[in-house]
Protein backbone atom coordinates (compact mmCIF):
# COMPACT_ATOMS: atom_id res chain seq x y z
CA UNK A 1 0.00 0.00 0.00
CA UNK A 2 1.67 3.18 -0.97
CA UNK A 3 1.38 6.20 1.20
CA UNK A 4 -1.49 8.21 -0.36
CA UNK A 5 -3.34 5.60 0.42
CA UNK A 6 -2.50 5.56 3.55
CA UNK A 7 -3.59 8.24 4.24
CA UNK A 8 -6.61 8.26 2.43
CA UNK A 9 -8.00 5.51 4.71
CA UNK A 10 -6.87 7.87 7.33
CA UNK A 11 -8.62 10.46 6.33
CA UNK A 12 -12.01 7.82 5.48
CA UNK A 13 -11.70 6.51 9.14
CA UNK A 14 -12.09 10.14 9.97
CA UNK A 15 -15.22 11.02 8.16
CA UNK A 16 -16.28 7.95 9.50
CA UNK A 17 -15.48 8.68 12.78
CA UNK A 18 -16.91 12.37 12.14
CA UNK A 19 -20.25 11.09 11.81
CA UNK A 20 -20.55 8.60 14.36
CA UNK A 21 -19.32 10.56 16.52
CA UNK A 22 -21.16 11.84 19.64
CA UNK A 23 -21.00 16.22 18.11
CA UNK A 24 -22.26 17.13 21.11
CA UNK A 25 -19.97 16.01 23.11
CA UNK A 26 -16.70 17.03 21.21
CA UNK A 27 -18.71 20.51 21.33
CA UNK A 28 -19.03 20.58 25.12
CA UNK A 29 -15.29 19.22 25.43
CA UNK A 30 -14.05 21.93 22.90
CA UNK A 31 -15.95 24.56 25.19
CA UNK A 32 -15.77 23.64 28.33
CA UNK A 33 -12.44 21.92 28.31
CA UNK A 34 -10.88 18.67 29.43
CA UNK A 35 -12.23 16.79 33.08
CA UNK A 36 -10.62 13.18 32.71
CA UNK A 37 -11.44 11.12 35.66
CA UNK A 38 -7.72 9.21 35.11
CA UNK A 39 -4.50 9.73 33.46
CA UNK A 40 -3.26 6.24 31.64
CA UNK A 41 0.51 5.90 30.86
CA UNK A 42 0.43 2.94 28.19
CA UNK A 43 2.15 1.58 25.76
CA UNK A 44 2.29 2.65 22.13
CA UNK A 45 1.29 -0.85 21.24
CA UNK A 46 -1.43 -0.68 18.67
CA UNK A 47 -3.31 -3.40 20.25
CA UNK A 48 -3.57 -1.62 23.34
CA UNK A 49 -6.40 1.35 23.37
CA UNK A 50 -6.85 2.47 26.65
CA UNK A 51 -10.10 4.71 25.30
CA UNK A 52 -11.80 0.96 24.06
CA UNK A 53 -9.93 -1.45 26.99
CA UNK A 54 -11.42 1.17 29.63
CA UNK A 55 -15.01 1.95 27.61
CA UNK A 56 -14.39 5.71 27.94
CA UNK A 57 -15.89 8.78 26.19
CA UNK A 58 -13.92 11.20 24.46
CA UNK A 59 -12.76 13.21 27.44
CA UNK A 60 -13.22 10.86 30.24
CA UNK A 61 -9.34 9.59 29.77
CA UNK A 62 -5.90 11.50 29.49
CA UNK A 63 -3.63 8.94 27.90
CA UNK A 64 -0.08 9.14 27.55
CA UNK A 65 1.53 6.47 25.31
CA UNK A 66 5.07 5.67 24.30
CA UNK A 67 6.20 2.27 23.62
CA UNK A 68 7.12 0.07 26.77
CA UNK A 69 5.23 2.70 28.99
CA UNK A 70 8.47 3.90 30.14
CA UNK A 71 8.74 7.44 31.62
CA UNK A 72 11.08 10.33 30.95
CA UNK A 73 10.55 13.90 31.52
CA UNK A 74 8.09 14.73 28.50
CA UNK A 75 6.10 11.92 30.32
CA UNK A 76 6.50 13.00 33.88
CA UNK A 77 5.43 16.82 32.79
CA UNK A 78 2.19 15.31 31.20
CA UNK A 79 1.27 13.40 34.38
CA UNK A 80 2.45 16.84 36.34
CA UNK A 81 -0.53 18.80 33.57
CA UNK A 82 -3.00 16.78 33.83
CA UNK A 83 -2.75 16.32 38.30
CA UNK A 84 -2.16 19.77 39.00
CA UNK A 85 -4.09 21.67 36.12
CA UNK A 86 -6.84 19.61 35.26
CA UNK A 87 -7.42 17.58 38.61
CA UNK A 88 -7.42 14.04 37.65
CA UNK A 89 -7.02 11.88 40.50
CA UNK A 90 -6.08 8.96 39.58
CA UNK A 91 -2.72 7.68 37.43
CA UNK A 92 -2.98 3.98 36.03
CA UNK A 93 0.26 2.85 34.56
CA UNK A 94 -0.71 0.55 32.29
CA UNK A 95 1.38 -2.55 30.68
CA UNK A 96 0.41 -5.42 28.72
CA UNK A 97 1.20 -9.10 27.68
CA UNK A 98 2.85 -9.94 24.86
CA UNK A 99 4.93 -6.54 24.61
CA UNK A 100 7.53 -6.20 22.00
CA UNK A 101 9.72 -3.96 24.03
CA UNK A 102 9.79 -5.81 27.05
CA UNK A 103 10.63 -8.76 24.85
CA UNK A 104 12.65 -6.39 23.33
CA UNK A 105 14.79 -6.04 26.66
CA UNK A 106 14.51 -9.93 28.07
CA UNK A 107 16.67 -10.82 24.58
CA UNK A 108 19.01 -7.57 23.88
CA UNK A 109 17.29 -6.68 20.67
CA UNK A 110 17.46 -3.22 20.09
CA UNK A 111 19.67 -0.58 18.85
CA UNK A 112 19.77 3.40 17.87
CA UNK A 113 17.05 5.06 19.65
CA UNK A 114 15.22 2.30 20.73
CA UNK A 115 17.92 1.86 23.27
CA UNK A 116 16.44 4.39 25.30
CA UNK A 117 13.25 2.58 26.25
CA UNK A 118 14.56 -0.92 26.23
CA UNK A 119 17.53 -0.01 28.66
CA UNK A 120 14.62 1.82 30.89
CA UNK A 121 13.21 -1.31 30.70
CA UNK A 122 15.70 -3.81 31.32
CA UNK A 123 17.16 -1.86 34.42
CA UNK A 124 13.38 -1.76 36.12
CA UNK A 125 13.50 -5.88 35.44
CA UNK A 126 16.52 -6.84 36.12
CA UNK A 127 17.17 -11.15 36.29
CA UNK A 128 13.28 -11.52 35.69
CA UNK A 129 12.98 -13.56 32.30
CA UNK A 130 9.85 -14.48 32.93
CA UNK A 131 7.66 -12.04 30.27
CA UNK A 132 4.61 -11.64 32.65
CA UNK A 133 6.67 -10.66 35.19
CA UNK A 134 8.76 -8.52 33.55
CA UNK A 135 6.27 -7.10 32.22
CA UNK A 136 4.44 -6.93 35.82
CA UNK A 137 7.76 -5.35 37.04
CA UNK A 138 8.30 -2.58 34.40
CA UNK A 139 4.84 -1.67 35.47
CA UNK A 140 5.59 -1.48 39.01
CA UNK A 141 9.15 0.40 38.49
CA UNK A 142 7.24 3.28 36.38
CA UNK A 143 4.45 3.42 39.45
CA UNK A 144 7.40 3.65 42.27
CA UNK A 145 8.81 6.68 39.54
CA UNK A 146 6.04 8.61 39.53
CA UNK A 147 5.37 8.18 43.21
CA UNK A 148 8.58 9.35 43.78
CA UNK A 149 9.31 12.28 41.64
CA UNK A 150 6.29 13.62 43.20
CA UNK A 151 6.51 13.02 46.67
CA UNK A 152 6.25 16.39 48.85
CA UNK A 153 4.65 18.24 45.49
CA UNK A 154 1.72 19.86 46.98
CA UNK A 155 -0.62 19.36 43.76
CA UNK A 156 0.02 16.12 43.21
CA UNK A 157 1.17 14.40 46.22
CA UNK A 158 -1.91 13.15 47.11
CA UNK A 159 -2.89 11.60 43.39
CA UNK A 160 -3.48 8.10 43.28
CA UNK A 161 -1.14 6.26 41.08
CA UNK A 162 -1.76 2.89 40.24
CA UNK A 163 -0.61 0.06 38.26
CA UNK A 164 -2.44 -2.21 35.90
CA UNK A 165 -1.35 -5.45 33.33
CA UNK A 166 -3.71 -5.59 30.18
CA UNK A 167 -4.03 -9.12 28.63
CA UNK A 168 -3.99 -8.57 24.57
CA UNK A 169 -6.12 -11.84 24.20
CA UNK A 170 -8.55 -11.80 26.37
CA UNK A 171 -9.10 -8.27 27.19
CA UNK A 172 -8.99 -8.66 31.08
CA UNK A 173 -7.36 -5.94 33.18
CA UNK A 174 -5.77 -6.53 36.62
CA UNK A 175 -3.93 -3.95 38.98
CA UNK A 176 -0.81 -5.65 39.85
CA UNK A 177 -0.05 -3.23 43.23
């Protein structure tokens, strides 16, 4: 398939989208603003659609994604927006099974900038070969981050931040902390 066409589904899943859409709604978010009840770190993983997994609305969810669900500074300052300035409560760090950067990081596959997130990842597993668990274990490593790069801050300190292993074949969800 060559790129203009591509993008032409693109821009057909759109229209589609467009009129299925609830209008309302995007009018009241576009007015009234943002008022997501959680902020989801996930991974980039096109399987993984924290908008469908959780059955959300458009504006119910402020989703963060980047492949492995690793955290760096960009991620940390979203997290830090969406706590302090639009009052979400509640951070789910959300992994998944069959992740290609955790695997990824259990067999030392990866080079140029993909390094970044598979190092991230392999120092928050360490031994663990077991993919679940690694996977279980990246998870908990980017909760314990967030908890502790705000610790003390007085607008987010007292934001709940969770962690949560989605299952790509069967859909389940369970919070692994």
């Amino acid at each position: 398939m060559e790129t203009d066409e591509r993008i032409e589904r693109l821009l057909a899943g759109n229209r589609r989208y467009r009129e299925s859409s609830d209008a309302a709604l995007r009018e009241r978010t576009a007015v009234h603003g943002q008022h997501p009840r959680a902020i989801v770190i996930a991974c980039s993983d096109a399987r993984v659609i924290p908008e469908e997994i959780f059955d959300a609305v458009l504006g119910e969810l402020f989703v963060i994604r980047v492949a492995g669900n690793v955290l760096d500074n960009h991620q940390l300052g979203s997290i830090e927006y969406a706590a302090a300035h639009l009052g979400c409560p509640l951070v789910v760090v959300l992994g998944h099974t069959r992740c290609g950067a955790v695997g990824a990081a259990l067999h030392g596959e990866s080079d140029g900038f993909i390094r970044y997130i598979t190092d991230e990842i392999a120092a928050a597993i360490g031994e663990e070969r077991d993919p679940l668990r690694a996977c279980e274990k990246n998870v908990l490593h980017a909760v314990g981050r967030i908890r502790h790069e705000f610790a003390g801050h007085p607008e987010i300190e007292n934001v709940s931040v969770r962690g949560a292993v989605y299952d790509v074949l069967d859909g389940s969800v369970r919070f692994v902390d």
